[in-house]
C-alpha atoms as a PDB file:
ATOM      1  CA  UNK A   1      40.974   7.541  87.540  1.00  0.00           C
ATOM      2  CA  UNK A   2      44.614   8.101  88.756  1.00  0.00           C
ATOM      3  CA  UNK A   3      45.833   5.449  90.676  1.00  0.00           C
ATOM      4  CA  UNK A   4      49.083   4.416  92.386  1.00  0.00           C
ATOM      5  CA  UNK A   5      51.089   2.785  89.337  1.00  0.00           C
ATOM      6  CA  UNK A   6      50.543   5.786  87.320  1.00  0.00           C
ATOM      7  CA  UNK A   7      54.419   5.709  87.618  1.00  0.00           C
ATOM      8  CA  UNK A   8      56.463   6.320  83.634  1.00  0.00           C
ATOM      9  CA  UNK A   9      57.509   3.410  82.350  1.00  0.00           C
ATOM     10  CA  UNK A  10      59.880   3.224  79.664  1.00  0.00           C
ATOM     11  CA  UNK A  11      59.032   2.934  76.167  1.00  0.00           C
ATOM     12  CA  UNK A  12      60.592   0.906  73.544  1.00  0.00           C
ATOM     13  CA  UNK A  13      59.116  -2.691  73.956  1.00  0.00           C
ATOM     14  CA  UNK A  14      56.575  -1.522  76.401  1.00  0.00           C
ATOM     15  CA  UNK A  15      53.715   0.535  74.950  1.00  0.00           C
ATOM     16  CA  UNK A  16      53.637   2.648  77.730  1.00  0.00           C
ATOM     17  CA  UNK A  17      50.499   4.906  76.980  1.00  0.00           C
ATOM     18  CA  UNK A  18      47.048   3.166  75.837  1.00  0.00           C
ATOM     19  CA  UNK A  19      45.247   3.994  73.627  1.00  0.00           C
ATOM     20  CA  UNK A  20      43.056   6.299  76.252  1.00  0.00           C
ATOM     21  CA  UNK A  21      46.050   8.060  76.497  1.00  0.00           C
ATOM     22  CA  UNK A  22      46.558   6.988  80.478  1.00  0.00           C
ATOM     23  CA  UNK A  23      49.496   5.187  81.633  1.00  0.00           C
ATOM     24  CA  UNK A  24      48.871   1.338  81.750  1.00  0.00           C
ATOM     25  CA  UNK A  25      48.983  -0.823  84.494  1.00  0.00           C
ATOM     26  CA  UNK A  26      50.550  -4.385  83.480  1.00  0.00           C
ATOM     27  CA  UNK A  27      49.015  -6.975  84.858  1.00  0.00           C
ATOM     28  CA  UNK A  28      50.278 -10.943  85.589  1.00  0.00           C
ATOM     29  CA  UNK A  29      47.385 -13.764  85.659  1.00  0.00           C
ATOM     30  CA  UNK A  30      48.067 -16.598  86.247  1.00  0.00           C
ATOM     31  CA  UNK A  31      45.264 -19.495  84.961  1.00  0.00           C
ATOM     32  CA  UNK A  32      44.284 -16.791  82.547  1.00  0.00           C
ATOM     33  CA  UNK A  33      42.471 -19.162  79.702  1.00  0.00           C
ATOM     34  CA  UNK A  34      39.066 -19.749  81.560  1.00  0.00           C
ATOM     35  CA  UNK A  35      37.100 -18.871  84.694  1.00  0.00           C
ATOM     36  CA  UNK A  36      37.829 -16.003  86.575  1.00  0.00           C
ATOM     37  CA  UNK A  37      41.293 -15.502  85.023  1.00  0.00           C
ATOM     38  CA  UNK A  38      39.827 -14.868  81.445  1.00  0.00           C
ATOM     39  CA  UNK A  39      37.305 -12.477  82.889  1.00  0.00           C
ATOM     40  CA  UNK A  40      40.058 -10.606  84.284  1.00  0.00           C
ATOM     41  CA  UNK A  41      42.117 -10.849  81.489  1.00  0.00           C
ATOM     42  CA  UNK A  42      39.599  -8.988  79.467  1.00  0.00           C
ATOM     43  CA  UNK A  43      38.251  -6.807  82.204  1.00  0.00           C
ATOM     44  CA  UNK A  44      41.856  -5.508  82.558  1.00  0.00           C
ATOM     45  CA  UNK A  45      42.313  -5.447  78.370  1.00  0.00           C
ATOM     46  CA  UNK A  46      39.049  -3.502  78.170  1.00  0.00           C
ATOM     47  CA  UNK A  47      40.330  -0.821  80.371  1.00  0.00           C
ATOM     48  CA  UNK A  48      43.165   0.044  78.522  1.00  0.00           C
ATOM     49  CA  UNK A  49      45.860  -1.904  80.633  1.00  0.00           C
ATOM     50  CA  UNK A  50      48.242  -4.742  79.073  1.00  0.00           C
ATOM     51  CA  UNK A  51      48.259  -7.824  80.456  1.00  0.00           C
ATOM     52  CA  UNK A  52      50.461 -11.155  80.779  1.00  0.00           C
ATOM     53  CA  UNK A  53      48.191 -14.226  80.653  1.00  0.00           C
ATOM     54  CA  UNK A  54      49.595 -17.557  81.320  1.00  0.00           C
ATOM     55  CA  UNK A  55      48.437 -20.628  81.043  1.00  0.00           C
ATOM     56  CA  UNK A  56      49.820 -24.586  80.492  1.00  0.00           C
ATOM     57  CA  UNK A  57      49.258 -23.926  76.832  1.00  0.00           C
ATOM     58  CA  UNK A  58      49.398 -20.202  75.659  1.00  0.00           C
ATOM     59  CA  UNK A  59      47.116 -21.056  72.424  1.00  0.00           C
ATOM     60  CA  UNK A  60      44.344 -21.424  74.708  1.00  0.00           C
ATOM     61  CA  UNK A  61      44.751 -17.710  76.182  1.00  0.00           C
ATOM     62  CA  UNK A  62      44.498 -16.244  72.510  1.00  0.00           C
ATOM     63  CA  UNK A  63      41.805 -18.217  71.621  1.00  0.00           C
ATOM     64  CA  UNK A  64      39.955 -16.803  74.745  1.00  0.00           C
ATOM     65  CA  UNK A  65      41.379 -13.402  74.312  1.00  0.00           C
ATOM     66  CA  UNK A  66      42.321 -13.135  70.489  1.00  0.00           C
ATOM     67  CA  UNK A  67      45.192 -11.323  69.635  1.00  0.00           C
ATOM     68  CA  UNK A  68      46.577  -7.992  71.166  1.00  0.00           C
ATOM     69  CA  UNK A  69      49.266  -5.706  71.241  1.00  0.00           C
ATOM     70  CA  UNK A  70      48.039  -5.355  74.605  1.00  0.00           C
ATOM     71  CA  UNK A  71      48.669  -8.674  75.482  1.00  0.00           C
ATOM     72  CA  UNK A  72      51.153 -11.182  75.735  1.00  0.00           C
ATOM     73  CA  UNK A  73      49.672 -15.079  76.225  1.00  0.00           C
ATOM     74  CA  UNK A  74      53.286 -17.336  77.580  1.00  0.00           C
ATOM     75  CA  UNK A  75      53.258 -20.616  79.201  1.00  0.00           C
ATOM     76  CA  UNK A  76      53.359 -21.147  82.890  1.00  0.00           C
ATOM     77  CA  UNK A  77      52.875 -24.157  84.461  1.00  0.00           C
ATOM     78  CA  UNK A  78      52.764 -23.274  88.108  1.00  0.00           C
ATOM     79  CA  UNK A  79      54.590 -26.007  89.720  1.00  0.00           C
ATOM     80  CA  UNK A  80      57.457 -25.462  87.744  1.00  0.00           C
ATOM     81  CA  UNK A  81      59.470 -22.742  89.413  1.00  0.00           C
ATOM     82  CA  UNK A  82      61.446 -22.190  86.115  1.00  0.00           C
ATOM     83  CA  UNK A  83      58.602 -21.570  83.989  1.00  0.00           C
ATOM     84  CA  UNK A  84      57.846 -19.002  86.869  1.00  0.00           C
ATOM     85  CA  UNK A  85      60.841 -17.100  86.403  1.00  0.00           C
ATOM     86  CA  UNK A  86      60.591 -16.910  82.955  1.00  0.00           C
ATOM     87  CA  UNK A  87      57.386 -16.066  82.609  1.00  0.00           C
ATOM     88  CA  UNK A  88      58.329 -13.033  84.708  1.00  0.00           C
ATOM     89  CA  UNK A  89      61.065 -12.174  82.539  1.00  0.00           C
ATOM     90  CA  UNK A  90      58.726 -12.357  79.283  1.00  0.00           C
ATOM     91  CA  UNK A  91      56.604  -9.522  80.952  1.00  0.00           C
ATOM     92  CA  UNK A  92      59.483  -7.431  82.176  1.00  0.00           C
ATOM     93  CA  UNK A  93      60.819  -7.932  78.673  1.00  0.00           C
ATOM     94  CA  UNK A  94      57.702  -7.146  76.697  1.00  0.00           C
ATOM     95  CA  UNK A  95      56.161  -4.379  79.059  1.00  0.00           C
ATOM     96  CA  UNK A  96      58.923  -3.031  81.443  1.00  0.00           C
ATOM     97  CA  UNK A  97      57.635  -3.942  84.701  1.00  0.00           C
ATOM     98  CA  UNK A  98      54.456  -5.729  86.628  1.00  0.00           C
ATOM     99  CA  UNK A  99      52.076  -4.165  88.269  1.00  0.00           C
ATOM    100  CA  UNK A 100      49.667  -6.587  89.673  1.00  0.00           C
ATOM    101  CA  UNK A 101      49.917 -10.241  89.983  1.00  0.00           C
ATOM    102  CA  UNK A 102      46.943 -12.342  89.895  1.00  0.00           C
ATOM    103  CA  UNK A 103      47.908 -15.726  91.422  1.00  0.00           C
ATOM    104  CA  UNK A 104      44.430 -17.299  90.286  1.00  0.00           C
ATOM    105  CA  UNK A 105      45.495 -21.045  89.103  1.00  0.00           C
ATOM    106  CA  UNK A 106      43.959 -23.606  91.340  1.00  0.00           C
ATOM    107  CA  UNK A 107      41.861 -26.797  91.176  1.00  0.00           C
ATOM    108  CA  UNK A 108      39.366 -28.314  93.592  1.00  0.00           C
ATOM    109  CA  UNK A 109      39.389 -31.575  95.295  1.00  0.00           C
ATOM    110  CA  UNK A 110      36.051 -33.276  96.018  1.00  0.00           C
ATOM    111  CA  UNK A 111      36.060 -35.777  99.106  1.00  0.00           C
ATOM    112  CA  UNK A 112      36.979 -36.855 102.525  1.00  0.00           C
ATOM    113  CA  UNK A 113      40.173 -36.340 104.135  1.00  0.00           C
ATOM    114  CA  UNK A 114      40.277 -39.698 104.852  1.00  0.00           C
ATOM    115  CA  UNK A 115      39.255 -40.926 100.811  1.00  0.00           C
ATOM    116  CA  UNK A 116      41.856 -37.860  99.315  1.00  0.00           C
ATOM    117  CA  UNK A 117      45.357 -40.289  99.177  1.00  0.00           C
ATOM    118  CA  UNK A 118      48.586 -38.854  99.555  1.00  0.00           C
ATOM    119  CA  UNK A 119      49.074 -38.251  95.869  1.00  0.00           C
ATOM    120  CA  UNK A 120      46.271 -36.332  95.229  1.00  0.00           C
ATOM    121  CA  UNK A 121      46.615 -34.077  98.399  1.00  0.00           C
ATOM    122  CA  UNK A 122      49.791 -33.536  97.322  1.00  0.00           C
ATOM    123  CA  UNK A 123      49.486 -32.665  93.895  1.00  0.00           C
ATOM    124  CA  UNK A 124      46.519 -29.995  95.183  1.00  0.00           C
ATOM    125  CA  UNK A 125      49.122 -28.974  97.192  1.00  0.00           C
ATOM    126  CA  UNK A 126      51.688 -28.319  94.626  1.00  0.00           C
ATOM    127  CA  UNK A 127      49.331 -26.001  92.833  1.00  0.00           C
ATOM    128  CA  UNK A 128      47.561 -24.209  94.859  1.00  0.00           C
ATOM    129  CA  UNK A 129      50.012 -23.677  97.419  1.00  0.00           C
ATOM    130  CA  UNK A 130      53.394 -24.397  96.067  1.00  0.00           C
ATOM    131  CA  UNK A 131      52.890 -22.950  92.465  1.00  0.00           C
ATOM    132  CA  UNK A 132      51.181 -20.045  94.306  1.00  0.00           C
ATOM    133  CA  UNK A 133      54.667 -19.627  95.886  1.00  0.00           C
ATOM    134  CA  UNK A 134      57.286 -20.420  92.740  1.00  0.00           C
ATOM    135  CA  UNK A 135      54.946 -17.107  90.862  1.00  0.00           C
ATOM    136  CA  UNK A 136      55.229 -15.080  94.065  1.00  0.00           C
ATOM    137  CA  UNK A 137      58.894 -15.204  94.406  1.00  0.00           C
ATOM    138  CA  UNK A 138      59.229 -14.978  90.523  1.00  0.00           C
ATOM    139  CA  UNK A 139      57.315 -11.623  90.137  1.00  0.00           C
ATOM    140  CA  UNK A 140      58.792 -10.656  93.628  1.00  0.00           C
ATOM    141  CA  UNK A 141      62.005  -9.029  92.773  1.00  0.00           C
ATOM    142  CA  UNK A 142      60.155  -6.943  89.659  1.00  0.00           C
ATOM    143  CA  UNK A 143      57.972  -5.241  92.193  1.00  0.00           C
ATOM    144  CA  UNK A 144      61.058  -4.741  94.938  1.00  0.00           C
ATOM    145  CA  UNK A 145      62.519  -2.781  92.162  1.00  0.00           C
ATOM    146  CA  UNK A 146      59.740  -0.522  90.859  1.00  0.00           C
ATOM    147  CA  UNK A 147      59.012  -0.191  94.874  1.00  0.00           C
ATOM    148  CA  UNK A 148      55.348  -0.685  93.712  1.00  0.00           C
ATOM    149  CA  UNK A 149      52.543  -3.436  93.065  1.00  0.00           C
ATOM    150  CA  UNK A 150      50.375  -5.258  94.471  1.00  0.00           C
ATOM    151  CA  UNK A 151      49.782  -9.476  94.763  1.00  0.00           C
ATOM    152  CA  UNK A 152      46.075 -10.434  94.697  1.00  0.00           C
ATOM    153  CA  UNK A 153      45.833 -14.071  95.443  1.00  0.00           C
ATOM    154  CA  UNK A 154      42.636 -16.111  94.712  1.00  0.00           C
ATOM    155  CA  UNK A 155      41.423 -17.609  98.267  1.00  0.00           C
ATOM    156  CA  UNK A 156      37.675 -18.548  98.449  1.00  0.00           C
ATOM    157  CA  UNK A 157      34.859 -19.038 101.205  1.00  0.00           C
ATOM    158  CA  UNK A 158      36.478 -22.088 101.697  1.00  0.00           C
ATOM    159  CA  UNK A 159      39.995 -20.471 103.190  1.00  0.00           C
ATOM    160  CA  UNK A 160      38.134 -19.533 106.475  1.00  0.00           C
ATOM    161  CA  UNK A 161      35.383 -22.210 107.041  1.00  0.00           C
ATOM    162  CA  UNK A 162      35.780 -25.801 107.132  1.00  0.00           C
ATOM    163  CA  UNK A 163      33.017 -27.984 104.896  1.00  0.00           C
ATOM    164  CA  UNK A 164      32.656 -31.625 104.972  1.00  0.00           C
ATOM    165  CA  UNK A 165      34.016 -33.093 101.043  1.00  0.00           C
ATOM    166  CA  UNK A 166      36.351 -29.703 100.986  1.00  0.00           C
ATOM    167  CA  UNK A 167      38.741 -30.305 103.676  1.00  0.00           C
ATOM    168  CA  UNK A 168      41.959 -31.025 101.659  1.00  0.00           C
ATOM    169  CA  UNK A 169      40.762 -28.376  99.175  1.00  0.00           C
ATOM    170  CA  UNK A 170      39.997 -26.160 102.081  1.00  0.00           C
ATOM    171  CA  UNK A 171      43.169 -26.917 103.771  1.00  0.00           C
ATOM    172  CA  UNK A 172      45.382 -25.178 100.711  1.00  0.00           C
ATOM    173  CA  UNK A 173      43.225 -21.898 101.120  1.00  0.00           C
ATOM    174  CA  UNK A 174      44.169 -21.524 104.430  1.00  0.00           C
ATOM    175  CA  UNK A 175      47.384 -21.986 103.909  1.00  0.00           C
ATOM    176  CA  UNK A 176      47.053 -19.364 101.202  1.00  0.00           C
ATOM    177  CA  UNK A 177      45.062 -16.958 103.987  1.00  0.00           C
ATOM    178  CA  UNK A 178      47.938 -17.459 105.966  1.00  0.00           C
ATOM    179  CA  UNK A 179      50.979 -16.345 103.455  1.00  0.00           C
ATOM    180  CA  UNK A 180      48.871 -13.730 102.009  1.00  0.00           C
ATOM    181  CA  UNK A 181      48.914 -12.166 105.636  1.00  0.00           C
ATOM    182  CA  UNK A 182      52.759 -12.908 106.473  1.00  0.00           C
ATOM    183  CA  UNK A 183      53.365 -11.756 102.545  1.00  0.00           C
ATOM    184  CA  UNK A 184      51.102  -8.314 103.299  1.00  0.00           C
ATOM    185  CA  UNK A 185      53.386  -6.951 106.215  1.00  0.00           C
ATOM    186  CA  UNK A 186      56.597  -8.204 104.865  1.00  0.00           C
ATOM    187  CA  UNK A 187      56.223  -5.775 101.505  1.00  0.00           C
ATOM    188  CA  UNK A 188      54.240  -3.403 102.963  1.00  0.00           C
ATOM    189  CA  UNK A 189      57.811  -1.338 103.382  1.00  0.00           C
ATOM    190  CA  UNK A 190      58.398  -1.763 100.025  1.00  0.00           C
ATOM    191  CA  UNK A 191      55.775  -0.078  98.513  1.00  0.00           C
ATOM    192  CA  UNK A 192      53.553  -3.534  97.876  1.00  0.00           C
ATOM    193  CA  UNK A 193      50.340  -4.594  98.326  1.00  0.00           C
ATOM    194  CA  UNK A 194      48.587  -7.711  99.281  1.00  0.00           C
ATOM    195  CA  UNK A 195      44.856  -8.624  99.039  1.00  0.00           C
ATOM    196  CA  UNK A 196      43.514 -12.032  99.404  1.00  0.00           C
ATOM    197  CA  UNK A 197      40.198 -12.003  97.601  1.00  0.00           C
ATOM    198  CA  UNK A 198      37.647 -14.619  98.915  1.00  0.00           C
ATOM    199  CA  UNK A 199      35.034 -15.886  96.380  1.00  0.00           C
ATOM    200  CA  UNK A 200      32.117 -17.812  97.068  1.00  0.00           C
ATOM    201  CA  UNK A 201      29.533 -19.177  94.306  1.00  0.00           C
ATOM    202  CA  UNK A 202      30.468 -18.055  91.004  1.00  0.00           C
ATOM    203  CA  UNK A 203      28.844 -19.215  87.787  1.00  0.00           C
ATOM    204  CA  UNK A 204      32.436 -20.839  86.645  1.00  0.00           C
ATOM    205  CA  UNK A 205      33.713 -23.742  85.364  1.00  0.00           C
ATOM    206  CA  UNK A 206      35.389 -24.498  89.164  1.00  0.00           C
ATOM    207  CA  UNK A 207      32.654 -27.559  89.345  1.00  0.00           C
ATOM    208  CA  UNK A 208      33.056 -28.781  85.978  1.00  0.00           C
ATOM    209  CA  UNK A 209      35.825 -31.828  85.429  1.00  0.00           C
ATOM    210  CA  UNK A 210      37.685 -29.328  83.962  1.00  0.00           C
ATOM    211  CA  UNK A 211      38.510 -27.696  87.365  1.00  0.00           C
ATOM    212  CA  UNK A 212      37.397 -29.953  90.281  1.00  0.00           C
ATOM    213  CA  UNK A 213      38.996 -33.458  90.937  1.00  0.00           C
ATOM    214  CA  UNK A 214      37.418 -36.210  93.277  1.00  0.00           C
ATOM    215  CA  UNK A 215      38.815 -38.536  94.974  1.00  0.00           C
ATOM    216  CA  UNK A 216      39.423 -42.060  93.334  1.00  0.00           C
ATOM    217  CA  UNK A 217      38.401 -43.867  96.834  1.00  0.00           C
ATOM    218  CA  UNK A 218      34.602 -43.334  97.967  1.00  0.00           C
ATOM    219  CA  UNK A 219      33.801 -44.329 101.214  1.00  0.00           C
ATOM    220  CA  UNK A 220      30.026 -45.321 102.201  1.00  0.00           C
ATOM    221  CA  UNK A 221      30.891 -44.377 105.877  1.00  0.00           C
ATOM    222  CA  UNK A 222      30.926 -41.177 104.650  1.00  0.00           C
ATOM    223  CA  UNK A 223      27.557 -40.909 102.877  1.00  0.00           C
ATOM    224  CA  UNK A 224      25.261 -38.907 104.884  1.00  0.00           C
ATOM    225  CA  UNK A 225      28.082 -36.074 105.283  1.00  0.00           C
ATOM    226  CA  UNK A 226      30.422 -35.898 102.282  1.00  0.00           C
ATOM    227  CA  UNK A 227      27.988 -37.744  99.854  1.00  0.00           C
ATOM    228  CA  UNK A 228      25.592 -34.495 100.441  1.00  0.00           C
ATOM    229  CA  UNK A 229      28.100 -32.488  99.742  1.00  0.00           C
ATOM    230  CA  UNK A 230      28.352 -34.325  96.684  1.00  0.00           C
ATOM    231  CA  UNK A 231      25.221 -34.036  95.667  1.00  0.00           C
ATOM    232  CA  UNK A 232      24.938 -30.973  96.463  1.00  0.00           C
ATOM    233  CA  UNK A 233      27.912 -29.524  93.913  1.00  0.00           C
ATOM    234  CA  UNK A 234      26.296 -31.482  91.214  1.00  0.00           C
ATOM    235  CA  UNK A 235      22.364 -30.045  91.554  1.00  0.00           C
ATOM    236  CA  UNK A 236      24.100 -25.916  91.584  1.00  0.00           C
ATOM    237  CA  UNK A 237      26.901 -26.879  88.937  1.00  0.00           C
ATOM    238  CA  UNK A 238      25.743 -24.048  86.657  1.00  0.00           C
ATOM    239  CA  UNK A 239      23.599 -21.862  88.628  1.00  0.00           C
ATOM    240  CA  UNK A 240      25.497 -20.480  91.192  1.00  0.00           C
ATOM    241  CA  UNK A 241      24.237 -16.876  92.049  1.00  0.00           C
ATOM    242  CA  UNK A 242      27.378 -14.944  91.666  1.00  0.00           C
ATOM    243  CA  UNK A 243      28.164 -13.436  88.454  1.00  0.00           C
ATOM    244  CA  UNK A 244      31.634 -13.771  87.603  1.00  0.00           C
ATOM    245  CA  UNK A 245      31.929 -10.847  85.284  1.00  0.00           C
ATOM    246  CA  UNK A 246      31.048  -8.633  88.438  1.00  0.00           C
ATOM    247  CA  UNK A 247      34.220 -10.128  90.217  1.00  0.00           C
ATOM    248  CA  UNK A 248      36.144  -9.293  87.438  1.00  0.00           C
ATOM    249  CA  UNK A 249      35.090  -5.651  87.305  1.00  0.00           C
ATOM    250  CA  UNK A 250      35.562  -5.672  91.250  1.00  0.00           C
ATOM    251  CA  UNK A 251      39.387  -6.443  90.575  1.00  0.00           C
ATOM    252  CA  UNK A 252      39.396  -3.329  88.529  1.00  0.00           C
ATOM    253  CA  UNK A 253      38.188  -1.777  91.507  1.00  0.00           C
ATOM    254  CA  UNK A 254      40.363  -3.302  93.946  1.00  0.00           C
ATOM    255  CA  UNK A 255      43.725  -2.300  92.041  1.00  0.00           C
ATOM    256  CA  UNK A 256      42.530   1.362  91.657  1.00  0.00           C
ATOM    257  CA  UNK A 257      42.002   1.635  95.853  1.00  0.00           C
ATOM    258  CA  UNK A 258      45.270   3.634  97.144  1.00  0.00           C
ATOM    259  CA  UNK A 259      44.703   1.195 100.473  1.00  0.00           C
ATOM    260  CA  UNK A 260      43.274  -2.201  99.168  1.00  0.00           C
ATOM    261  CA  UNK A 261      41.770  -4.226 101.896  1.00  0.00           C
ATOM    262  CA  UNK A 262      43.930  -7.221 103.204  1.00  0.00           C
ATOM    263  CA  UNK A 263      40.880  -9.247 102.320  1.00  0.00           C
ATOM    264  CA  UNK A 264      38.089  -9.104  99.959  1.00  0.00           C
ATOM    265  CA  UNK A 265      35.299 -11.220 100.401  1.00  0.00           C
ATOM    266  CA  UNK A 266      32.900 -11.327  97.322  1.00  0.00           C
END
């Protein structure tokens, strides 16, 4: 299907034509060695595109993904806004441009406001809102160039409704609801897109200790509202009803729409 980045791009280091003999669309993921950013990554591989897949430690992308010409597996540590950059500059270096950016690395928090300390809300913070922001800016200037692209940030249920034991957690997808929508109708001019896609229970890793923090302080006040909650996350760890292989094939989706919704609830 033709889309809007079937734009040339140059040869040399970039590929340029898959092996389907379309044009590729180079994709940026951030939090690509698990969850949903794996099953993106692959999705996106699958199709024929090339993709940039970052992650804290790159060997645990290609062990995911294997090896690729396809693919290019750098470190990125979200909170540090030089890693950003560079990580930017790998892809315009190995591929010629960026297409679509995936801001996908994130973390839950697991308690009350009043049990989540300063340090933890602010180390939430710093990733899910702050390292959203360093990759944004990073990949930014790319896409002003090629006038084309589109930024696809990772929101959930959580970024428009308030539960008890989520509120800090909650708190950083709002905040990500909010630039996505400021971000949408500053680029629009400029050729780029914005969609802030809106999960809700996926069969991930999101509630395994991999992926969701709690709170060091638990609070017996708080027992017949946030302890529920807690409860709760533990008895579905696992069988969630979403499949998250669907959401990845809805991305494909999403990136081939000539006017992607602002927001994508799945």
């Amino acid at each position: 299907m033709a889309s809007r980045y079937t734009r040339s791009i140059g040869f040399g280091t970039s590929p340029g034509i898959n092996g389907k003999g379309n044009i590729m669309r180079v994709w940026f993921i951030t939090g690509a060695s698990r969850g949903f950013g794996a099953l993106i990554a692959e999705a996106a591989l699958k199709a024929g595109d090339a993709v940039v897949a970052t992650a804290r430690d790159p060997s645990t992308v290609t062990a995911r993904l294997g090896s690729h010409e396809r693919l290019l597996a750098t470190r990125l540590d979200v909170t540090s806004e030089a890693e950003a950059h560079e990580a930017a500059g790998q892809a315009v270096k190995r591929f010629g441009r960026i297409d679509i950016l995936v801001n996908n690395a994130g973390y839950g928090l697991l308690g009350a406001i009043e049990e989540a300390s300063d340090a933890e809300t602010q180390k939430l913070f710093g990733t899910n809102v702050f390292g959203l922001l360093s990759v944004t800016r990073a990949v930014l200037p790319h896409m002003r160039r090629q006038r084309s692209g589109h930024v696809i940030n990772l929101s959930s249920v959580g970024g428009y409704t308030g539960y008890p034991g989520w509120g800090v957690y909650g708190a950083t997808k709002f905040a990500v609801e909010g630039i996505s929508e400021a971000l949408s109708g500053e680029v629009a001019p400029l050729g780029i897109k914005v969609t802030v896609v809106e999960p809700g229970f996926f069969r991930t890793d999101f509630l395994d200790d991999s992926s969701l923090s709690r709170t060091a302080q638990v609070i017996d006040d708080y027992h017949e509202s946030v302890g529920k909650t807690r409860a709760h996350a533990a008895d579905v760890n696992g069988g969630q009803r979403g499949d998250p292989r669907k959401l990845a094939q809805a991305f494909l989706k999403l990136v081939d729409a000539q006017n992607p919704p602002l927001r994508l609830p799945l």
